[in-house]
PDB file of N, CA and C in Angstrom:
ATOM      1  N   UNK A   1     -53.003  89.477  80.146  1.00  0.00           N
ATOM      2  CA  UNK A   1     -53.384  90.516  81.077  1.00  0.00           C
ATOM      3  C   UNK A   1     -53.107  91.864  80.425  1.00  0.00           C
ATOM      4  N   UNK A   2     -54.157  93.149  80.878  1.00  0.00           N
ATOM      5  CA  UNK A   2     -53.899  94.245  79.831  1.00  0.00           C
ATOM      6  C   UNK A   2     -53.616  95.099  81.056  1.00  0.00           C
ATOM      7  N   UNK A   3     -52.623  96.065  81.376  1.00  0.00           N
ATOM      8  CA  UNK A   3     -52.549  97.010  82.485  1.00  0.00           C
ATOM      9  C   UNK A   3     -51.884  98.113  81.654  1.00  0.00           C
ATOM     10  N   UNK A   4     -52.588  99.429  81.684  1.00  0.00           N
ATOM     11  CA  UNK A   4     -51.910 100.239  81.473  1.00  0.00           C
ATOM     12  C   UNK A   4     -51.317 100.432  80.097  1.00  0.00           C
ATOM     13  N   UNK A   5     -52.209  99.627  78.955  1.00  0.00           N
ATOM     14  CA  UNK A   5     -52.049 100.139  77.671  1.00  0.00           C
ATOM     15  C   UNK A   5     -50.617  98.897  77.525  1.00  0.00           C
ATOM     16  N   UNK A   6     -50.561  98.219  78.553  1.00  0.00           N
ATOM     17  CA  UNK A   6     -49.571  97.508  77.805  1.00  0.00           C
ATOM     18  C   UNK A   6     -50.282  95.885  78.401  1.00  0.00           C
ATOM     19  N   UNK A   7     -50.000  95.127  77.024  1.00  0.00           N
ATOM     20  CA  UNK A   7     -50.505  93.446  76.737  1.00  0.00           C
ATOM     21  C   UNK A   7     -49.333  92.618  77.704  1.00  0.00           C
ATOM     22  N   UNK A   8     -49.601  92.122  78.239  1.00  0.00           N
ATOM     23  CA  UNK A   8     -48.818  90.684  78.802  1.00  0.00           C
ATOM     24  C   UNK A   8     -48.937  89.581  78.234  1.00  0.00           C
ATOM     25  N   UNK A   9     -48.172  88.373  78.092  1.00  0.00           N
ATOM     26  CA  UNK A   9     -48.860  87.864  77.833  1.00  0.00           C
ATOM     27  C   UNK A   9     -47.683  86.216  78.458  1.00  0.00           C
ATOM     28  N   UNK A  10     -48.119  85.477  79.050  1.00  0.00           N
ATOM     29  CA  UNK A  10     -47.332  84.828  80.097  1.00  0.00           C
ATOM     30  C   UNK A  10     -46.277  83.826  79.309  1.00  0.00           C
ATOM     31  N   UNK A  11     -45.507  83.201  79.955  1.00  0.00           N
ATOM     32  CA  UNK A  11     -44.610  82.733  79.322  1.00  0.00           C
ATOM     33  C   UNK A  11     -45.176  80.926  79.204  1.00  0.00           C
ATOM     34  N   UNK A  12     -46.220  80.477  79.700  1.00  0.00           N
ATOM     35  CA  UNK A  12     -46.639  79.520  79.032  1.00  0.00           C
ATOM     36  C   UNK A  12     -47.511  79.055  78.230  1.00  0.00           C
ATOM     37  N   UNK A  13     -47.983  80.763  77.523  1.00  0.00           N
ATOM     38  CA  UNK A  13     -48.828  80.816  76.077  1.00  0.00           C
ATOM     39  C   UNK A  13     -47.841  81.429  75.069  1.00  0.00           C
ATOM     40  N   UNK A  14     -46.543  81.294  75.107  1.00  0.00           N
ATOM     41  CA  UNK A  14     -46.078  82.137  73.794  1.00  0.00           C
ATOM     42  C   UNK A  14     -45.668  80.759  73.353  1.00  0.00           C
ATOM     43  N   UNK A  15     -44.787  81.128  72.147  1.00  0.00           N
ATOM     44  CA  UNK A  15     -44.291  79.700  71.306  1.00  0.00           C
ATOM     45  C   UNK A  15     -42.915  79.636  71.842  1.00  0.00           C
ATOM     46  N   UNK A  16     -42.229  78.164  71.681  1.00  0.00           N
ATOM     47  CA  UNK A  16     -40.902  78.395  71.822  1.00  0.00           C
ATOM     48  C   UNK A  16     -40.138  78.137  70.445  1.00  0.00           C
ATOM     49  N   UNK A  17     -38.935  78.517  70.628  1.00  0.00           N
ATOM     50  CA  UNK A  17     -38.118  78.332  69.697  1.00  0.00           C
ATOM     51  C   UNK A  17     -37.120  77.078  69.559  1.00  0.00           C
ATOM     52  N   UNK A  18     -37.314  75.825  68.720  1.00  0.00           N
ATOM     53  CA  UNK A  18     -36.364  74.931  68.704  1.00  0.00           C
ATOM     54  C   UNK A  18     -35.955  74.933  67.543  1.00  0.00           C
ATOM     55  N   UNK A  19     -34.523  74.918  67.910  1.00  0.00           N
ATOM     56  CA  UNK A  19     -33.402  74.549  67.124  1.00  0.00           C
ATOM     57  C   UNK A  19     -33.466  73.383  66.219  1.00  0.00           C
ATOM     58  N   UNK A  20     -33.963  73.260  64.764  1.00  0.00           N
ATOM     59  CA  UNK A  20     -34.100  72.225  64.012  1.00  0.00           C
ATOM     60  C   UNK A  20     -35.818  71.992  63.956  1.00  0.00           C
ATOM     61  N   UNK A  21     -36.694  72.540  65.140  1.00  0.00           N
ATOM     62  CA  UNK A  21     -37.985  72.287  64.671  1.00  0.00           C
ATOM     63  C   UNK A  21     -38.707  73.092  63.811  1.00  0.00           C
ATOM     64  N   UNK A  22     -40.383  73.006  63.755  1.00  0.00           N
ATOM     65  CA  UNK A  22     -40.511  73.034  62.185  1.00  0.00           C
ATOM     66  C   UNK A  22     -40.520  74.841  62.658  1.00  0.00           C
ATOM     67  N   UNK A  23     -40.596  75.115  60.799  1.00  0.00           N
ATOM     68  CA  UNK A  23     -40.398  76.636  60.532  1.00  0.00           C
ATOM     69  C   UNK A  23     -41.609  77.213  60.696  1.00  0.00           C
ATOM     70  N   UNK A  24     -42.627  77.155  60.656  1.00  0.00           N
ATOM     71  CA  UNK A  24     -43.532  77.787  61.011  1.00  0.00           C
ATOM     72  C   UNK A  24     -43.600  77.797  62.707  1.00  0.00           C
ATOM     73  N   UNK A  25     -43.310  77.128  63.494  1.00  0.00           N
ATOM     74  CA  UNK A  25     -43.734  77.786  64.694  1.00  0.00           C
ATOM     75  C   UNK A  25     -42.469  78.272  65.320  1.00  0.00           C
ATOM     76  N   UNK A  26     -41.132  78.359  64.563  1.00  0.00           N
ATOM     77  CA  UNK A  26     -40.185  79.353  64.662  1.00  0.00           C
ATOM     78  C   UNK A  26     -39.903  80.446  64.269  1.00  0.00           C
ATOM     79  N   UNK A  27     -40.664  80.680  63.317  1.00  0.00           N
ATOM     80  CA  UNK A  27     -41.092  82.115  62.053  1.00  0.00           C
ATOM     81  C   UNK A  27     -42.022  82.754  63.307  1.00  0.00           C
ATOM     82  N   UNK A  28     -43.210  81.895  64.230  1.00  0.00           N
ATOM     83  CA  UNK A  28     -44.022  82.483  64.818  1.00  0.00           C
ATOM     84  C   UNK A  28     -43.603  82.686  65.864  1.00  0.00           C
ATOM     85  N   UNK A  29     -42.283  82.448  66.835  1.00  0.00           N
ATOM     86  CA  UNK A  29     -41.416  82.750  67.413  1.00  0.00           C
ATOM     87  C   UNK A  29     -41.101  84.250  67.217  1.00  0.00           C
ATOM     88  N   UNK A  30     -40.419  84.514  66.229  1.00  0.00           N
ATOM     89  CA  UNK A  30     -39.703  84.932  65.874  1.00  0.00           C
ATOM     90  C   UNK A  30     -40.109  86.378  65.785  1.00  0.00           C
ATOM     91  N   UNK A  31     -41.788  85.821  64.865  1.00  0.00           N
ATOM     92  CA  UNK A  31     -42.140  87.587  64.386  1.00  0.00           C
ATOM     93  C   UNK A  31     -43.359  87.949  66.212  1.00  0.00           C
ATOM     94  N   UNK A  32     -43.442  87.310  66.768  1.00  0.00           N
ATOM     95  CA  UNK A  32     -43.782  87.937  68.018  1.00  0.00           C
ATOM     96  C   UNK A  32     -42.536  88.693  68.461  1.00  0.00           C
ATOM     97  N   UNK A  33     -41.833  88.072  68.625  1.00  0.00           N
ATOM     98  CA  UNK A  33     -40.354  88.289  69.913  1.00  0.00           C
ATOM     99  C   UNK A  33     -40.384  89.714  68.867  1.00  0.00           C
ATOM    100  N   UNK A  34     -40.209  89.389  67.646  1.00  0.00           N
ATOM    101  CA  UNK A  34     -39.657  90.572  67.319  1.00  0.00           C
ATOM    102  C   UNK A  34     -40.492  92.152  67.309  1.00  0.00           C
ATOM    103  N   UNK A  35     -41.489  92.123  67.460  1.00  0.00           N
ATOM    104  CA  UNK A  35     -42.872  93.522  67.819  1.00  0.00           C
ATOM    105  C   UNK A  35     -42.910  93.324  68.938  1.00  0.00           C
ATOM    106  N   UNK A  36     -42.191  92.861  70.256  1.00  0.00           N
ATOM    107  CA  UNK A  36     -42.609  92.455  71.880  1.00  0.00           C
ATOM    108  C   UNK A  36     -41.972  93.674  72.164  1.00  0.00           C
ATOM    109  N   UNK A  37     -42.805  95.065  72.908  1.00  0.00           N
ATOM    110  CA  UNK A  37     -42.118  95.750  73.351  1.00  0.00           C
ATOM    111  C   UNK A  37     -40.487  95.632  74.687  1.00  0.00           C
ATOM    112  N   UNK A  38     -40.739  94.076  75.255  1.00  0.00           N
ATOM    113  CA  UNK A  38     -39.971  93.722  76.168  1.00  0.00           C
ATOM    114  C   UNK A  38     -40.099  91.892  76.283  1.00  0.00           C
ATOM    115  N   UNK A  39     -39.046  91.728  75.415  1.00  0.00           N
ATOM    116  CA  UNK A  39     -39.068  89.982  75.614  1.00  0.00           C
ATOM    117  C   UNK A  39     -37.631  89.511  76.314  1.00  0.00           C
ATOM    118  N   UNK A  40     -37.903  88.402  77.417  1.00  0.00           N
ATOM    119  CA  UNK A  40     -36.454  87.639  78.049  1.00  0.00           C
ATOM    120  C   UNK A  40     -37.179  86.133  77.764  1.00  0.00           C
ATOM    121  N   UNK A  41     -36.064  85.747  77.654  1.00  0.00           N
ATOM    122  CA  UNK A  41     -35.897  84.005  77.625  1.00  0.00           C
ATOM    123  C   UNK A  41     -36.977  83.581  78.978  1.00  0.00           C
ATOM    124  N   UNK A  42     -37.054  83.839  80.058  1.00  0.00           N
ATOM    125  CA  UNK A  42     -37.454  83.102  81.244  1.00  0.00           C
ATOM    126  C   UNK A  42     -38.843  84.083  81.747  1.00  0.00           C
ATOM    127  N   UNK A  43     -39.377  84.979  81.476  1.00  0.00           N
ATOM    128  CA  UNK A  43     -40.779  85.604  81.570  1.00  0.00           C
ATOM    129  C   UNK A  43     -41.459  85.751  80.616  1.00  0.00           C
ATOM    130  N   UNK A  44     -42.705  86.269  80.415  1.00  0.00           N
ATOM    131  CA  UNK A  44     -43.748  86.781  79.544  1.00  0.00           C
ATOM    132  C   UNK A  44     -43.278  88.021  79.089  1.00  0.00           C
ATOM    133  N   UNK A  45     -43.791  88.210  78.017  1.00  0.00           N
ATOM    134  CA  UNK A  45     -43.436  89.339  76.952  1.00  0.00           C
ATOM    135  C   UNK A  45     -44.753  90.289  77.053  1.00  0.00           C
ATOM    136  N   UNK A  46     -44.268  91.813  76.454  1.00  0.00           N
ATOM    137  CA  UNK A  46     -45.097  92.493  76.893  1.00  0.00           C
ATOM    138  C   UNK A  46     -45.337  93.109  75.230  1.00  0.00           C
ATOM    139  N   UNK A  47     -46.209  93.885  74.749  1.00  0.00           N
ATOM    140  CA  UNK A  47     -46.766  94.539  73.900  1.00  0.00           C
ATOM    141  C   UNK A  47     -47.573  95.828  74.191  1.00  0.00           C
ATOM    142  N   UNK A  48     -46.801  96.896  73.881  1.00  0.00           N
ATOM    143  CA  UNK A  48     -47.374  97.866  74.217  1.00  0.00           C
ATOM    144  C   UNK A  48     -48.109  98.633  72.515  1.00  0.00           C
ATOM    145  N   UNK A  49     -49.142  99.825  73.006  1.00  0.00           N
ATOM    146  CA  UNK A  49     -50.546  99.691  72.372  1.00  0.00           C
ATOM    147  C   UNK A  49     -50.457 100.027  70.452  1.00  0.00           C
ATOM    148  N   UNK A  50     -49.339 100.737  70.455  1.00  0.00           N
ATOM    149  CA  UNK A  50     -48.472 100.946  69.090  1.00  0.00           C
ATOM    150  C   UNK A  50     -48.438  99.534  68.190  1.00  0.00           C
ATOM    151  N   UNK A  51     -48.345  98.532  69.038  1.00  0.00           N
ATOM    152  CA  UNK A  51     -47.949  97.490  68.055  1.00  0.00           C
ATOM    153  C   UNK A  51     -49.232  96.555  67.760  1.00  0.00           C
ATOM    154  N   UNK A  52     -50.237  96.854  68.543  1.00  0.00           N
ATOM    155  CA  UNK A  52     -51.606  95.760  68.725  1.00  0.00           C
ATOM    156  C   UNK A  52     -52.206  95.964  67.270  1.00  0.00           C
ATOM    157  N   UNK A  53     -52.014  96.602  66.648  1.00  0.00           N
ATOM    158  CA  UNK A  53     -52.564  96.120  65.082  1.00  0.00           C
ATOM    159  C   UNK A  53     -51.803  95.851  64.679  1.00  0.00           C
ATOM    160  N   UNK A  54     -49.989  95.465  64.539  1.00  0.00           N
ATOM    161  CA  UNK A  54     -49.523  94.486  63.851  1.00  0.00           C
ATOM    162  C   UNK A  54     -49.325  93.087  64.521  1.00  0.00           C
ATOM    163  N   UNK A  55     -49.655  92.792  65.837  1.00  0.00           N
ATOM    164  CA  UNK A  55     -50.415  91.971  66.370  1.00  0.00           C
ATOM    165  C   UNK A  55     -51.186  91.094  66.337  1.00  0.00           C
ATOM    166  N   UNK A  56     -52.537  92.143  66.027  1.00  0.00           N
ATOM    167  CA  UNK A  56     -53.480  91.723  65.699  1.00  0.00           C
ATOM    168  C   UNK A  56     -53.460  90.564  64.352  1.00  0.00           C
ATOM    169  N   UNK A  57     -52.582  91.061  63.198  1.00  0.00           N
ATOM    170  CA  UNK A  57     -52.570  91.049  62.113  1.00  0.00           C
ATOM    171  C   UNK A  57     -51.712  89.780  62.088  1.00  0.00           C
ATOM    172  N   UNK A  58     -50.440  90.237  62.782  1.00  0.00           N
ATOM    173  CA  UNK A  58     -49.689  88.501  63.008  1.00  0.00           C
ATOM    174  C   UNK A  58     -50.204  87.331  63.081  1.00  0.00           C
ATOM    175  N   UNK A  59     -51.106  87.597  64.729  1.00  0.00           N
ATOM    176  CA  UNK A  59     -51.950  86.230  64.473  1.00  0.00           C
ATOM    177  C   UNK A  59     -52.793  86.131  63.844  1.00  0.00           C
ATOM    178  N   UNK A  60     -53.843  86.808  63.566  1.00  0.00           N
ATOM    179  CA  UNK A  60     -54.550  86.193  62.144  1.00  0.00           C
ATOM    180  C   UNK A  60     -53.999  85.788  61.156  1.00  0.00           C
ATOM    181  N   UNK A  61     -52.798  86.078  60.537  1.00  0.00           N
ATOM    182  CA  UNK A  61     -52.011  85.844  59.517  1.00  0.00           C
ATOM    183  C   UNK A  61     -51.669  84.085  60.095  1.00  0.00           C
ATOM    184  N   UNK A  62     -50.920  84.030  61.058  1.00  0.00           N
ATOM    185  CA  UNK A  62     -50.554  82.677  61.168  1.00  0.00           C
ATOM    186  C   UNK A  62     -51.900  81.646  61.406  1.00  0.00           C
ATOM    187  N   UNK A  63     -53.334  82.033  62.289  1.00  0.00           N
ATOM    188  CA  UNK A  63     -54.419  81.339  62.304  1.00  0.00           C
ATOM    189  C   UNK A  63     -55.313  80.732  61.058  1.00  0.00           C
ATOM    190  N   UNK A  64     -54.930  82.340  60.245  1.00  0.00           N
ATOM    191  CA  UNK A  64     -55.734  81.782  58.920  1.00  0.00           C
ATOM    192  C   UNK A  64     -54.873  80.605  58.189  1.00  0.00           C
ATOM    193  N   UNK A  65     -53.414  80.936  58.381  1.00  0.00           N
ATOM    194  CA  UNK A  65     -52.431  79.691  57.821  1.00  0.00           C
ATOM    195  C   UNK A  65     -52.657  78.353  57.173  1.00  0.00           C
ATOM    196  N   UNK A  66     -53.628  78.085  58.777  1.00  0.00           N
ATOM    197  CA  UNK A  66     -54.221  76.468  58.982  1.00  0.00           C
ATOM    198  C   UNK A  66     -53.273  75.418  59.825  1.00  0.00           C
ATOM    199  N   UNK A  67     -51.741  76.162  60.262  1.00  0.00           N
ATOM    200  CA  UNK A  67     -50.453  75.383  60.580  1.00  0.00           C
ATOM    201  C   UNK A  67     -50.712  75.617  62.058  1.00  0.00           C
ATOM    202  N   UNK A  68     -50.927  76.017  62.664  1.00  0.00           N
ATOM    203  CA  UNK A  68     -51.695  76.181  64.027  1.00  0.00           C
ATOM    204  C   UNK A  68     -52.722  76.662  64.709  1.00  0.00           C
ATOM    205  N   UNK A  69     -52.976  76.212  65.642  1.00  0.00           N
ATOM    206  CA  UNK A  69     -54.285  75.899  66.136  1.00  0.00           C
ATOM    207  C   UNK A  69     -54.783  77.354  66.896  1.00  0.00           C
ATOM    208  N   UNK A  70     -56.449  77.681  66.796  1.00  0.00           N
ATOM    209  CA  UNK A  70     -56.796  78.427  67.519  1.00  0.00           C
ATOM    210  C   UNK A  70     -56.462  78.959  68.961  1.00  0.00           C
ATOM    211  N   UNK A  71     -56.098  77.841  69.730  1.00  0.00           N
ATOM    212  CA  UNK A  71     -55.539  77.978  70.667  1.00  0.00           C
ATOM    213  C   UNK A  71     -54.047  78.677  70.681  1.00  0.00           C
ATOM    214  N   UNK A  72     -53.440  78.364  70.070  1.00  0.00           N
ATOM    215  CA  UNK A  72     -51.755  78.905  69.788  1.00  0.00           C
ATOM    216  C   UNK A  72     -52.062  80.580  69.071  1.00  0.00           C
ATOM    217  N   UNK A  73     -53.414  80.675  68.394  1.00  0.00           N
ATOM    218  CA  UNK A  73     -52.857  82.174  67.939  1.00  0.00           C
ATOM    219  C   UNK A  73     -54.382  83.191  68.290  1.00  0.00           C
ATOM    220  N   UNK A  74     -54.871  82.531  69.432  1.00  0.00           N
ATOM    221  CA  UNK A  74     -56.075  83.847  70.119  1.00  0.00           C
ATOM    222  C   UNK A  74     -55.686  84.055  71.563  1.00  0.00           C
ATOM    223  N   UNK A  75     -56.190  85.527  71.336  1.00  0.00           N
ATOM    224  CA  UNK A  75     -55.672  85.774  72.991  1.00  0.00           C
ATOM    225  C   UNK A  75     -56.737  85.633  73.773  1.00  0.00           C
ATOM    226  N   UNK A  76     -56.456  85.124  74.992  1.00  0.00           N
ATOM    227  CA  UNK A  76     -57.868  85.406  75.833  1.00  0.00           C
ATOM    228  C   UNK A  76     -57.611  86.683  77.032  1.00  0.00           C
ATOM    229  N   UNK A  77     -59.062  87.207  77.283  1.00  0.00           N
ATOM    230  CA  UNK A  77     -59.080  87.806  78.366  1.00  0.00           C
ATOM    231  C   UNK A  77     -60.010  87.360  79.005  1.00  0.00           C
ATOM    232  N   UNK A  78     -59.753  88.487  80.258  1.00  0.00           N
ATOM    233  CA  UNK A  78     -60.617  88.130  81.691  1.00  0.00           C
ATOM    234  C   UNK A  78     -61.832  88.708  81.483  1.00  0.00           C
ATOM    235  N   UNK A  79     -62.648  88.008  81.777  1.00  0.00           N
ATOM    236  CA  UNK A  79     -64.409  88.275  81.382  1.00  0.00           C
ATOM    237  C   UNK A  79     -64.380  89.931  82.217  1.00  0.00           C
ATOM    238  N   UNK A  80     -63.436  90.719  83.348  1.00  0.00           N
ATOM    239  CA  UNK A  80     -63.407  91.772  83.274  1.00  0.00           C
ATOM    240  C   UNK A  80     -62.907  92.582  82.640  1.00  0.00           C
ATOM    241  N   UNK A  81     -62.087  92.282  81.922  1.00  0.00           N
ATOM    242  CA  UNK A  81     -61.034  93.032  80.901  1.00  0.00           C
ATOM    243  C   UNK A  81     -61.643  93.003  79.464  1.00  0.00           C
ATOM    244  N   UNK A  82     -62.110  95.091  79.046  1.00  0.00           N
ATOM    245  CA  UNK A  82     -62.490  94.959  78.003  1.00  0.00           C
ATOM    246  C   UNK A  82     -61.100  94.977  76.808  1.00  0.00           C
ATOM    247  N   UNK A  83     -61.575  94.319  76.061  1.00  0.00           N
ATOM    248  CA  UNK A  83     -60.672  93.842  75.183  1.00  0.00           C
ATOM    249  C   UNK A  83     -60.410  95.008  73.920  1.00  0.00           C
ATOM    250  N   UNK A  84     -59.439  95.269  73.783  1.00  0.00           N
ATOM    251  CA  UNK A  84     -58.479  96.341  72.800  1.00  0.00           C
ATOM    252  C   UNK A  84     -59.278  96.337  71.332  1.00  0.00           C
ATOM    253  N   UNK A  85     -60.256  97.243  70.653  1.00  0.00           N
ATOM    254  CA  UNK A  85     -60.500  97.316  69.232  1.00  0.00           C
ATOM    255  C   UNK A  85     -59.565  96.490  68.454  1.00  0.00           C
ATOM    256  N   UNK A  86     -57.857  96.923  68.210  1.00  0.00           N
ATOM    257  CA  UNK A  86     -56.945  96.313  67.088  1.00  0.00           C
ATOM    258  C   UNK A  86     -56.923  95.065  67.346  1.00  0.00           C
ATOM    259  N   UNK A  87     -57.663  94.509  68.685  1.00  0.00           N
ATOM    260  CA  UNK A  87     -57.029  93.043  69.196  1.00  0.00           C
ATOM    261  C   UNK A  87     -58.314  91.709  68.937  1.00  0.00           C
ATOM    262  N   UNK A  88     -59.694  92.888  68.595  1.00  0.00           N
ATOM    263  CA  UNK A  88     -60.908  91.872  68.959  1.00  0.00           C
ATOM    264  C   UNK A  88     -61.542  90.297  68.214  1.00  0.00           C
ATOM    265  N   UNK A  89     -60.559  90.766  66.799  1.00  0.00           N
ATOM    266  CA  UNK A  89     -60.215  88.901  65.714  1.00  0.00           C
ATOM    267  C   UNK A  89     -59.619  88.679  65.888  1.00  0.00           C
ATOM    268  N   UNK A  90     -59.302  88.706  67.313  1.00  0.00           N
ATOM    269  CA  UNK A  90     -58.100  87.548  67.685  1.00  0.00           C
ATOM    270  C   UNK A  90     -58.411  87.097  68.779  1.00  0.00           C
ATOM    271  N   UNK A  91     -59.481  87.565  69.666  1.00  0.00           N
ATOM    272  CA  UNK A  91     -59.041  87.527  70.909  1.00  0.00           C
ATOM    273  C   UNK A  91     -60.769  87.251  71.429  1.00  0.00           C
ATOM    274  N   UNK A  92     -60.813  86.824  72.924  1.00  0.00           N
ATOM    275  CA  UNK A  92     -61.947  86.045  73.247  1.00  0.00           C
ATOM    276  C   UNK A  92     -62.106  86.137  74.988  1.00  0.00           C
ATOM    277  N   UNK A  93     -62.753  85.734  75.460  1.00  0.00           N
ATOM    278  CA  UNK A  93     -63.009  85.769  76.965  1.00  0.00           C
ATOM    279  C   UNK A  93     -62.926  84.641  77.125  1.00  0.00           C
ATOM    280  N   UNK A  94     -62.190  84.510  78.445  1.00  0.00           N
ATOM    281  CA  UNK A  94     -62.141  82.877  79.150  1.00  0.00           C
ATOM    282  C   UNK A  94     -63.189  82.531  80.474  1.00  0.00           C
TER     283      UNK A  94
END
């Protein structure tokens, strides 16, 4: 969801972090949480508009990888919500 120049993005599309599982989808943990203008353990994380081209760039970086799936690194929006320039190779209408 985009309101106000700032990205949402819910807490049962981000990655989680396990202890001992593999490194790539804890690296991808990791470097979200860490550009999330506002991340907690138990909600969705937010991204405000400063960071949407290193964003952008994250997930393509991890999509082109090949270690996870389209689904795990595109964002979708709402067929009303026009979608952010820095965000548009990444991101898609649902």
């Amino acid at each position: 969801m985009l309101q106000d120049e700032i990205l949402f993005i819910n807490q049962e599309d981000l990655p989680t972090y396990k202890k001992g599982g593999s490194v790539v989808r804890n690296s991808y943990f990791w470097a979200l949480k860490s550009i999330a203008c506002y991340a907690t353990r138990d909600s969705g994380w937010e991204f405000d508009a400063v960071v949407w081209v290193a964003l952008g760039r994250l997930l393509l970086s991890f999509k082109l990888s090949g270690y996870l799936g389209d689904s795990e690194t595109t964002l979708e929006f709402s067929l009303d919500t026009p979608i952010p320039e820095p965000l548009r190779a990444v991101s898609t209408w649902r």
